[in-house]
Protein backbone atom coordinates (compact mmCIF):
# COMPACT_ATOMS: atom_id res chain seq x y z
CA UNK A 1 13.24 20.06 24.63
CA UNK A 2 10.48 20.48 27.01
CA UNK A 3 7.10 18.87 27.23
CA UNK A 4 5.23 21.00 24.89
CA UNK A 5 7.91 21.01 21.90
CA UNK A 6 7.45 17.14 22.80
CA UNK A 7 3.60 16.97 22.08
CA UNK A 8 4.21 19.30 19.14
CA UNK A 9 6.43 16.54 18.11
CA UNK A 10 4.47 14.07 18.79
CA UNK A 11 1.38 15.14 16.85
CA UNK A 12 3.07 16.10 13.62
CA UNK A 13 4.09 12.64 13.48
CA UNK A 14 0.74 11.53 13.96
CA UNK A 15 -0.38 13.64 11.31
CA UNK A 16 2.79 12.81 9.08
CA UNK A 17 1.33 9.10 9.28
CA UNK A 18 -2.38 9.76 8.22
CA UNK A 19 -0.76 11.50 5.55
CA UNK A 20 1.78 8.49 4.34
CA UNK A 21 -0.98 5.93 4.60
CA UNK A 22 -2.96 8.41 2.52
CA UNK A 23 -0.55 8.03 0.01
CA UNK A 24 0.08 4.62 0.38
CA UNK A 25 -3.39 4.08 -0.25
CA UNK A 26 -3.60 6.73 -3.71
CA UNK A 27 -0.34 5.24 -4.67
CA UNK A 28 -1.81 1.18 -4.90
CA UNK A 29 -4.72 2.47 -6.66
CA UNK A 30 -2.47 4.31 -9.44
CA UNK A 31 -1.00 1.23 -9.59
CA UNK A 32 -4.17 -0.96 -9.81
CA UNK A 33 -5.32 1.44 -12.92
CA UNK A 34 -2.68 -0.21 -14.77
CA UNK A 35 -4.92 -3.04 -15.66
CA UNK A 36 -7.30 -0.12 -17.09
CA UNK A 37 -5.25 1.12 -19.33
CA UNK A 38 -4.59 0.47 -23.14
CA UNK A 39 -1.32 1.89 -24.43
CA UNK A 40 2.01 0.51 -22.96
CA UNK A 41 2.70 4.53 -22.44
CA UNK A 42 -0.18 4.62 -20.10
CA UNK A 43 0.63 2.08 -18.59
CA UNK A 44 4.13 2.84 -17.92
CA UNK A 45 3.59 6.34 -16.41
CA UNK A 46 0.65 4.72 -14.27
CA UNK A 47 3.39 1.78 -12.78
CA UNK A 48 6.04 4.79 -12.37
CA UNK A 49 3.72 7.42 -10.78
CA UNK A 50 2.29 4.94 -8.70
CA UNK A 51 5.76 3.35 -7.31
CA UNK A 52 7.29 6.91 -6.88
CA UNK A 53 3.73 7.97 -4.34
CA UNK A 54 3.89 4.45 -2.49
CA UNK A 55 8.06 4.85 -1.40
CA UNK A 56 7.09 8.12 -0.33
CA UNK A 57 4.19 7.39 1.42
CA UNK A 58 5.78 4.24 2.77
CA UNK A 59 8.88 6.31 4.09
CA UNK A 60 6.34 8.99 5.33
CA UNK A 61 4.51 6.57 7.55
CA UNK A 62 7.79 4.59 8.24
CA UNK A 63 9.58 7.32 9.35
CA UNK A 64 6.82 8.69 11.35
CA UNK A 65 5.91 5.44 12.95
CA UNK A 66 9.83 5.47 14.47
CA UNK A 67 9.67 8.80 15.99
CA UNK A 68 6.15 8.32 17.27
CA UNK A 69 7.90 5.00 18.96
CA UNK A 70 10.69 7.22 20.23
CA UNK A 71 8.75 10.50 21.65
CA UNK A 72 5.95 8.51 23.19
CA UNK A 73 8.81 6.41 25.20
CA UNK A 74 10.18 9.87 26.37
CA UNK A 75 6.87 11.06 27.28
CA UNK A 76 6.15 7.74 29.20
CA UNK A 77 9.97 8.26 31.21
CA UNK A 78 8.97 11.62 31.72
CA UNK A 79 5.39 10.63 33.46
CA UNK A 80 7.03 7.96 35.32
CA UNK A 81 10.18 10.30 36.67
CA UNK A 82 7.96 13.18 37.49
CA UNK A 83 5.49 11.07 40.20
């Protein structure tokens, strides 16, 4: 993989991680409008919806937050082998 398929990479994880906390974020306020709702059904669907958008959002940012870690060390080896 050369450098540009690296920085390619590199800044769909750093998108990948705007989106996730994004998510993160949507997902805790679905979750907060449970104490806004009045039928257990709402309130349900609200808890379920808002679980299901936080794991992925969580795993979104996790996962992109461990392959940020891992092509930024590469780039750094690279920049240090190459002067």
């Amino acid at each position: 993989m050369n450098a540009i398929e690296k920085q390619g990479k590199l800044k769909t994880c750093q998108i990948n991680n705007a989106l996730g906390f994004f998510m993160l974020l949507f997902g805790f306020i679905v979750v907060f409008s449970v104490s806004l709702s009045e039928t257990f059904t709402q309130k349900m669907t609200n808890i379920i919806a808002g679980g299901v958008i936080v794991c992925i959002g969580g795993g979104m940012m996790w996962n992109a937050r461990r392959l940020i870690k891992k092509y930024d060390l590469k780039n750094k080896e690279n920049r240090l082998n190459q002067t």
